[in-house]
Protein backbone atom coordinates (compact mmCIF):
# COMPACT_ATOMS: atom_id res chain seq x y z
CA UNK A 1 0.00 0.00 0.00
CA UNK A 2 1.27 3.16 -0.67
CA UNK A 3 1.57 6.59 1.43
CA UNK A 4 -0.97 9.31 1.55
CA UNK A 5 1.26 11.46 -0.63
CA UNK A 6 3.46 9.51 -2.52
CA UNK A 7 6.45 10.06 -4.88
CA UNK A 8 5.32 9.44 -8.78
CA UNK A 9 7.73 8.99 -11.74
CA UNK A 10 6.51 10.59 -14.44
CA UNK A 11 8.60 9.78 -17.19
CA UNK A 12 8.67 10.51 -21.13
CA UNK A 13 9.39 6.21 -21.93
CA UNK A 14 6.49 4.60 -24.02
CA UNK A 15 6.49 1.35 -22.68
CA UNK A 16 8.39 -0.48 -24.87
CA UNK A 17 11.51 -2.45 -24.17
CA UNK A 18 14.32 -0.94 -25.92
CA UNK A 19 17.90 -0.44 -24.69
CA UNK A 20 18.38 3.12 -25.59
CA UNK A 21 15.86 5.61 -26.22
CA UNK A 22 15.08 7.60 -29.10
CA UNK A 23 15.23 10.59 -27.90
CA UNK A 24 15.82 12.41 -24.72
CA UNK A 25 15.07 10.14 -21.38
CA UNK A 26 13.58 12.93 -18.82
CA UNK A 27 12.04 11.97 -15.38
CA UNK A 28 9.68 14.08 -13.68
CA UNK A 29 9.25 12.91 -10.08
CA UNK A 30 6.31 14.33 -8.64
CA UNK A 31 4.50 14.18 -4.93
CA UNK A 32 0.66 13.36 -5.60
CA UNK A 33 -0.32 16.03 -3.51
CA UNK A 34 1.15 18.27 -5.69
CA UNK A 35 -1.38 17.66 -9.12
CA UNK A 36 -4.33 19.42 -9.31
CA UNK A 37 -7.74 17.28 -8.79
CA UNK A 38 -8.63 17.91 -11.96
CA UNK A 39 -8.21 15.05 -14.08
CA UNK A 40 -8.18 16.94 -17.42
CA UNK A 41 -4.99 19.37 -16.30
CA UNK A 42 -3.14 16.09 -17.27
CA UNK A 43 -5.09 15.22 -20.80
CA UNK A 44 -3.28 15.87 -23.48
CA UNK A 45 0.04 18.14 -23.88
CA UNK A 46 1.03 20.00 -21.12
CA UNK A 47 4.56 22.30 -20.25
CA UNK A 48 5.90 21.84 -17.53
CA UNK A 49 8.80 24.08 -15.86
CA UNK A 50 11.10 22.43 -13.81
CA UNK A 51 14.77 22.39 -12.41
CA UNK A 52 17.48 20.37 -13.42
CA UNK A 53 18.58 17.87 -10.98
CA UNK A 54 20.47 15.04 -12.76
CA UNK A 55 21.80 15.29 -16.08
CA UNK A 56 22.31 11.26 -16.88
CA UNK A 57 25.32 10.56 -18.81
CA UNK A 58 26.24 7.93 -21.36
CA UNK A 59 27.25 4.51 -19.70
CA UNK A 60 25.58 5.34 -16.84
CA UNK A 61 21.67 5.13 -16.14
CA UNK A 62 19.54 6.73 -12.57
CA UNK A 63 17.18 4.97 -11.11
CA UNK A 64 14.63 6.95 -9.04
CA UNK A 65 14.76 4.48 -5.81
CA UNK A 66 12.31 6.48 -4.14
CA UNK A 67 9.81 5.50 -6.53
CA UNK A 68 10.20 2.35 -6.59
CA UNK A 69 10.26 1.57 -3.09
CA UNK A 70 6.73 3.56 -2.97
CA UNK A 71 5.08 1.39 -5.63
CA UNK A 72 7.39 -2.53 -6.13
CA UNK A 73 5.43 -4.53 -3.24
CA UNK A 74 2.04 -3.10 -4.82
CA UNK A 75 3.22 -3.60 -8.52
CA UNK A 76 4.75 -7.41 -8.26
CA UNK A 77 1.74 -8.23 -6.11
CA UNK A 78 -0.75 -7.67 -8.98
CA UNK A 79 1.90 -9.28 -11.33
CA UNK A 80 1.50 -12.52 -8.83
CA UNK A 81 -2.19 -12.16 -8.76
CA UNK A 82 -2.63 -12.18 -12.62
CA UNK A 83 -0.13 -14.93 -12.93
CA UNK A 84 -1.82 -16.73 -10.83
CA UNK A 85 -5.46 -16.07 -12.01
CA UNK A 86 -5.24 -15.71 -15.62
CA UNK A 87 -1.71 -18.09 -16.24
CA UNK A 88 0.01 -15.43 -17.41
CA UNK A 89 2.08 -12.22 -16.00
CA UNK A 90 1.06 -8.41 -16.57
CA UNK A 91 4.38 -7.15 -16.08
CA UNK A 92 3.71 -3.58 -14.14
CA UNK A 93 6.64 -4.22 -11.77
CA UNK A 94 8.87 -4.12 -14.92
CA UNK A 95 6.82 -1.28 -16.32
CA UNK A 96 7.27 0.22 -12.74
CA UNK A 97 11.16 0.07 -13.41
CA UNK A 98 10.98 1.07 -16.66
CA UNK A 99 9.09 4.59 -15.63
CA UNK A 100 11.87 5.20 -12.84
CA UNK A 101 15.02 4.30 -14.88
CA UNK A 102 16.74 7.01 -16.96
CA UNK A 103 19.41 6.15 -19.86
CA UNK A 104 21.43 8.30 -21.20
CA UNK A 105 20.67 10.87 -22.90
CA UNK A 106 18.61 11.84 -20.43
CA UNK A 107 17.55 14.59 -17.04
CA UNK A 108 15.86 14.28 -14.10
CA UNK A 109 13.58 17.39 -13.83
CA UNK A 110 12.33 18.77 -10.29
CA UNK A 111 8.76 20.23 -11.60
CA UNK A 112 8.03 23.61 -10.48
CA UNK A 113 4.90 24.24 -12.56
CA UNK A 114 3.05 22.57 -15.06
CA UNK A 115 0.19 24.36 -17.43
CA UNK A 116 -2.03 22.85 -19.60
């Protein structure tokens, strides 16, 4: 279960497996307290102004640890849960991961403001 305001990874991956991405990796780690209750402010494109907090360099990669400790026991229990209800796994602790790693090129952005 997670905390009452907890730390999310936003993050600009699309899912897919791939060993470098094809553009620029950013992370935007975010307290849920801090997005607005209205659940369009996030629909669609949206700017957001931020700091820069890690610039992530080739050969290495960032891992947001925070985030993961927040969500893995939640995550790889509804992996188990599937697996064991439909014979097969969904995979959101590994999608989990992939939102909170970075690869190079990439940034980890402190958001300051974000505007629809």
């Amino acid at each position: 279960m997670a905390k009452r305001n907890p730390r999310v990874p936003f993050s600009t991956c699309d899912g897919s497996a791939a060993a470098k991405p094809r553009g620029v990796d950013l992370l935007f780690p975010v307290r849920l307290r801090a997005l607005s209750s209205e659940p369009t402010l996030l629909s669609g494109p949206v700017t957001i102004v931020g700091k820069l907090v890690r610039s992530v360099s080739p050969d290495h990669e960032y891992v947001d640890q925070p985030s993961l400790a927040e969500f893995e026991v939640a995550t790889r229990a509804v992996d188990n849960a599937a697996f064991h209800e439909n014979e097969g796994r969904l995979k959101l602790s590994g999608e989990l991961a992939s939102d909170a790693t970075v690869l190079a090129p990439g940034a980890v952005i402190l958001p300051i403001a974000i505007y629809k």
